[in-house]
C-alpha atoms as a PDB file:
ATOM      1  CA  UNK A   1      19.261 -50.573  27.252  1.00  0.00           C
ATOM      2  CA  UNK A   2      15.448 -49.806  27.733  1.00  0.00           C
ATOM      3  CA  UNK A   3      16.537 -46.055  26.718  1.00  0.00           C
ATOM      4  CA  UNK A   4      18.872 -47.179  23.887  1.00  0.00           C
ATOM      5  CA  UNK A   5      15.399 -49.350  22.304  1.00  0.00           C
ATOM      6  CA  UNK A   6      13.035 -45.730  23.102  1.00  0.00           C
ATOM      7  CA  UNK A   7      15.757 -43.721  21.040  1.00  0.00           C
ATOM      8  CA  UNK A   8      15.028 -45.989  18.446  1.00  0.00           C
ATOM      9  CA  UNK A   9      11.728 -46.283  18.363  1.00  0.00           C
ATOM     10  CA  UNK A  10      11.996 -42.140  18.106  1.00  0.00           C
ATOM     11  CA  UNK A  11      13.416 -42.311  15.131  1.00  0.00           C
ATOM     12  CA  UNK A  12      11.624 -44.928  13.359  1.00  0.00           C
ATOM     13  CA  UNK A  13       8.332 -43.120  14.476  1.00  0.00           C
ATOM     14  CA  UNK A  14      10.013 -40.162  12.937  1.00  0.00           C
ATOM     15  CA  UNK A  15      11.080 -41.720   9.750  1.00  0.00           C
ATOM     16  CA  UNK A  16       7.682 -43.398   9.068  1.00  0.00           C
ATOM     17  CA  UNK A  17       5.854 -39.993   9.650  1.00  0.00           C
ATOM     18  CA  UNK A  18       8.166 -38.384   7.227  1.00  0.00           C
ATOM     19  CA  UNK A  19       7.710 -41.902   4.682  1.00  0.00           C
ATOM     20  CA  UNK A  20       3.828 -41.485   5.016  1.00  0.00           C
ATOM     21  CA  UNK A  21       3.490 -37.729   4.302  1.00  0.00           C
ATOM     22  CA  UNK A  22       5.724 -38.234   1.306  1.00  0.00           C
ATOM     23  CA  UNK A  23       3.057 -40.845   0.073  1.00  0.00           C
ATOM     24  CA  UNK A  24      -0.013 -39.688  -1.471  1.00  0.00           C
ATOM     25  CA  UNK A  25      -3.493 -41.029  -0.883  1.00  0.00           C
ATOM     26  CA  UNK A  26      -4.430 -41.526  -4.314  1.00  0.00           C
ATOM     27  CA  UNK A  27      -1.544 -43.332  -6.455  1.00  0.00           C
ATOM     28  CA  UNK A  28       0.137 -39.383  -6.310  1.00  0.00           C
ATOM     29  CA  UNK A  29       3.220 -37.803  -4.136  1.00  0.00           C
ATOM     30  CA  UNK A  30       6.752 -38.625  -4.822  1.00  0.00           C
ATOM     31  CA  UNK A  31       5.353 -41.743  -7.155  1.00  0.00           C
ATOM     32  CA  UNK A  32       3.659 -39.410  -9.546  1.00  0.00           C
ATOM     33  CA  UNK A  33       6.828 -37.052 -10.385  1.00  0.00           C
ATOM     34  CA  UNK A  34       8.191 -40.348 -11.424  1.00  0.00           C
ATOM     35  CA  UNK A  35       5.564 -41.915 -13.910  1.00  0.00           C
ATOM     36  CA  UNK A  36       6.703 -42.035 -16.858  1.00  0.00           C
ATOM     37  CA  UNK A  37       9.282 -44.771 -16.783  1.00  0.00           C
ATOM     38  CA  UNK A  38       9.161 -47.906 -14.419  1.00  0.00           C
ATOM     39  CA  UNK A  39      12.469 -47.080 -12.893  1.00  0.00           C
ATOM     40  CA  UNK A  40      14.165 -44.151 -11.324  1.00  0.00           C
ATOM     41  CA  UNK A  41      18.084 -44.518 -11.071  1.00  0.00           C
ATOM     42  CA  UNK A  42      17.722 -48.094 -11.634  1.00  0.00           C
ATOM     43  CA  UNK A  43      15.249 -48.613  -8.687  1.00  0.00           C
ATOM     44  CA  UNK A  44      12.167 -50.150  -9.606  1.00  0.00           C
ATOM     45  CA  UNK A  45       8.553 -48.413  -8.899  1.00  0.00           C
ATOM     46  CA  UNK A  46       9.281 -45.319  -6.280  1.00  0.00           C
ATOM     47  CA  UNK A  47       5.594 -46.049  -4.722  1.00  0.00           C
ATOM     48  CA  UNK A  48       6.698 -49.508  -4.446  1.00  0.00           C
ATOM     49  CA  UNK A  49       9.962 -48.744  -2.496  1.00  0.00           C
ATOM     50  CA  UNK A  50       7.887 -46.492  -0.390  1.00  0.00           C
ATOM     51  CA  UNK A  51       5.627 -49.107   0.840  1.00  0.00           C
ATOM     52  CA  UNK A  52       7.914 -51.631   1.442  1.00  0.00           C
ATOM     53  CA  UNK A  53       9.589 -49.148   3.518  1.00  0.00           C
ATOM     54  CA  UNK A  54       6.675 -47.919   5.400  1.00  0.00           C
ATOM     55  CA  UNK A  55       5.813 -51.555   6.676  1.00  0.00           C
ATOM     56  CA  UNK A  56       9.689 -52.130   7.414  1.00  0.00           C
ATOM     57  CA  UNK A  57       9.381 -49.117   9.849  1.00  0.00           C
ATOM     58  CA  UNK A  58       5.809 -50.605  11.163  1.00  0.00           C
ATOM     59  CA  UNK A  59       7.343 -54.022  11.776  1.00  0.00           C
ATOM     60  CA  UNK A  60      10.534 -52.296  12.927  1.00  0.00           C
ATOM     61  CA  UNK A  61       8.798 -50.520  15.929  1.00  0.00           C
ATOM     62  CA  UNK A  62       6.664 -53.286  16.450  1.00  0.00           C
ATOM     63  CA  UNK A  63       9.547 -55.267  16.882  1.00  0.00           C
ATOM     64  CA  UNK A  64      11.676 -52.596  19.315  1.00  0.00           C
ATOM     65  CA  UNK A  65       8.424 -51.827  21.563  1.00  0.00           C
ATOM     66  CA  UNK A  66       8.461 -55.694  22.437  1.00  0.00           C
ATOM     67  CA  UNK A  67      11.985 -55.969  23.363  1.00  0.00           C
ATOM     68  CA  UNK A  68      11.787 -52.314  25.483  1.00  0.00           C
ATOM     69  CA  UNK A  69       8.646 -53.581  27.025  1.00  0.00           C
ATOM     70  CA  UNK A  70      10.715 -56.847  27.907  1.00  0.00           C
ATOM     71  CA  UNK A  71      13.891 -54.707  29.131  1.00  0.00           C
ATOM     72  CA  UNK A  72      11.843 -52.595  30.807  1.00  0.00           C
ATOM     73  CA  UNK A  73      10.470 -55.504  32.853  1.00  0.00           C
ATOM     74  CA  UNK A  74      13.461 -57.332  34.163  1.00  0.00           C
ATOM     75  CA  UNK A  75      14.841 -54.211  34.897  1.00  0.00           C
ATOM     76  CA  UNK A  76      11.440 -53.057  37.059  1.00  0.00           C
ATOM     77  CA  UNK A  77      11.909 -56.887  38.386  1.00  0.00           C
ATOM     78  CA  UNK A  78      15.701 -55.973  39.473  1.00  0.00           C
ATOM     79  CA  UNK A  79      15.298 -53.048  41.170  1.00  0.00           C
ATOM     80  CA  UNK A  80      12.244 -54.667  43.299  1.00  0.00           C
ATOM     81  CA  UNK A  81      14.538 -57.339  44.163  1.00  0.00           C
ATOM     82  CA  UNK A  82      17.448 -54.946  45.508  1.00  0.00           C
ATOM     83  CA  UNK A  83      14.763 -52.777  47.460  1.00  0.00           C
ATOM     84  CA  UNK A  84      13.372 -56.185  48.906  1.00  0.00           C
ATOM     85  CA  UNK A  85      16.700 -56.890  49.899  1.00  0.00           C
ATOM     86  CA  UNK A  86      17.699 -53.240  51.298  1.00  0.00           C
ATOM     87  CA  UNK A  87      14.284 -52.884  53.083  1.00  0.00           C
ATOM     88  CA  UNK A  88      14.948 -56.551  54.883  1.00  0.00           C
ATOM     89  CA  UNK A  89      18.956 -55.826  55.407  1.00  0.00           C
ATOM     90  CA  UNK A  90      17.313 -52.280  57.273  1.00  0.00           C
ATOM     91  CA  UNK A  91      14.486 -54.408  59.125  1.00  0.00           C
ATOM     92  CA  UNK A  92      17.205 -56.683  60.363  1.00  0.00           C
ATOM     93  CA  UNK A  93      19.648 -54.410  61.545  1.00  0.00           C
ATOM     94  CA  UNK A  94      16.909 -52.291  63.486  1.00  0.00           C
ATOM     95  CA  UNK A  95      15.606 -55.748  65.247  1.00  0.00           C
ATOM     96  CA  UNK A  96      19.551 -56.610  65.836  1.00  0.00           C
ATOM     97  CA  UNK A  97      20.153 -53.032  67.279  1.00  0.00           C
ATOM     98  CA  UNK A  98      16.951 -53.395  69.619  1.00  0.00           C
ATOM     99  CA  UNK A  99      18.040 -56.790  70.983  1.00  0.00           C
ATOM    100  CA  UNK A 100      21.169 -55.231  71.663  1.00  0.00           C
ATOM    101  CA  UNK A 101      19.537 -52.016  73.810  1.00  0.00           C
ATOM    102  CA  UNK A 102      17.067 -54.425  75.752  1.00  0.00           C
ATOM    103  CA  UNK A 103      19.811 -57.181  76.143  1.00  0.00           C
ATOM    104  CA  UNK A 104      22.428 -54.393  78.422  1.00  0.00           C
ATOM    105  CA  UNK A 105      21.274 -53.111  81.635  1.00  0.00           C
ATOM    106  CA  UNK A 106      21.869 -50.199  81.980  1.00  0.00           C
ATOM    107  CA  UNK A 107      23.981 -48.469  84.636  1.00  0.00           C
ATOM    108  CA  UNK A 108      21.802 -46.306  87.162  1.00  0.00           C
ATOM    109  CA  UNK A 109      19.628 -49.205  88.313  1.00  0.00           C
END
């Protein structure tokens, strides 16, 4: 899961990169080629769309770098848990298997 959210967070990081250097800094870029009418293709403003769409990608990472920092987490907590357990099953078989040696005399004395 905590790889799935990464992939994503890829992409979006990708996607706003690409979104930003389409933008220009001074009312320009893709918004410019478009200024004569208020609408392209029945969209309203392209610089507009753009926007919106860069802070959907900002929110949208935002959002997925919570939940993998949350996934990552449990999982972390998890896998301490089963190594807890593994390291104590090991401790208590070793104490088991030298209570068993020192318990049985052995045979030349």
């Amino acid at each position: 899961m905590y790889n799935l959210f990464i992939t994503l967070i890829i992409i979006a990081s990708i996607l706003l990169v690409l979104l930003v250097l389409i933008q220009n800094s001074k009312g320009g870029g893709l918004a410019a080629d478009f200024a004569s009418g208020n609408q392209v293709m029945g969209a309203p403003k392209t610089a507009d769309f753009l926007e919106k769409a860069t802070w959907t990608l900002v929110a949208v990472i935002a959002v997925l770098s919570i939940l993998a920092v949350g996934v990552h987490k449990s999982d972390v907590r998890e896998q301490q848990q089963e190594g807890q357990s593994a390291i104590s099953n090991q401790v208590q078989d070793a104490a088991a298997e030298q209570e068993a040696a020192t318990a049985t005399p052995e045979f030349g004395e």
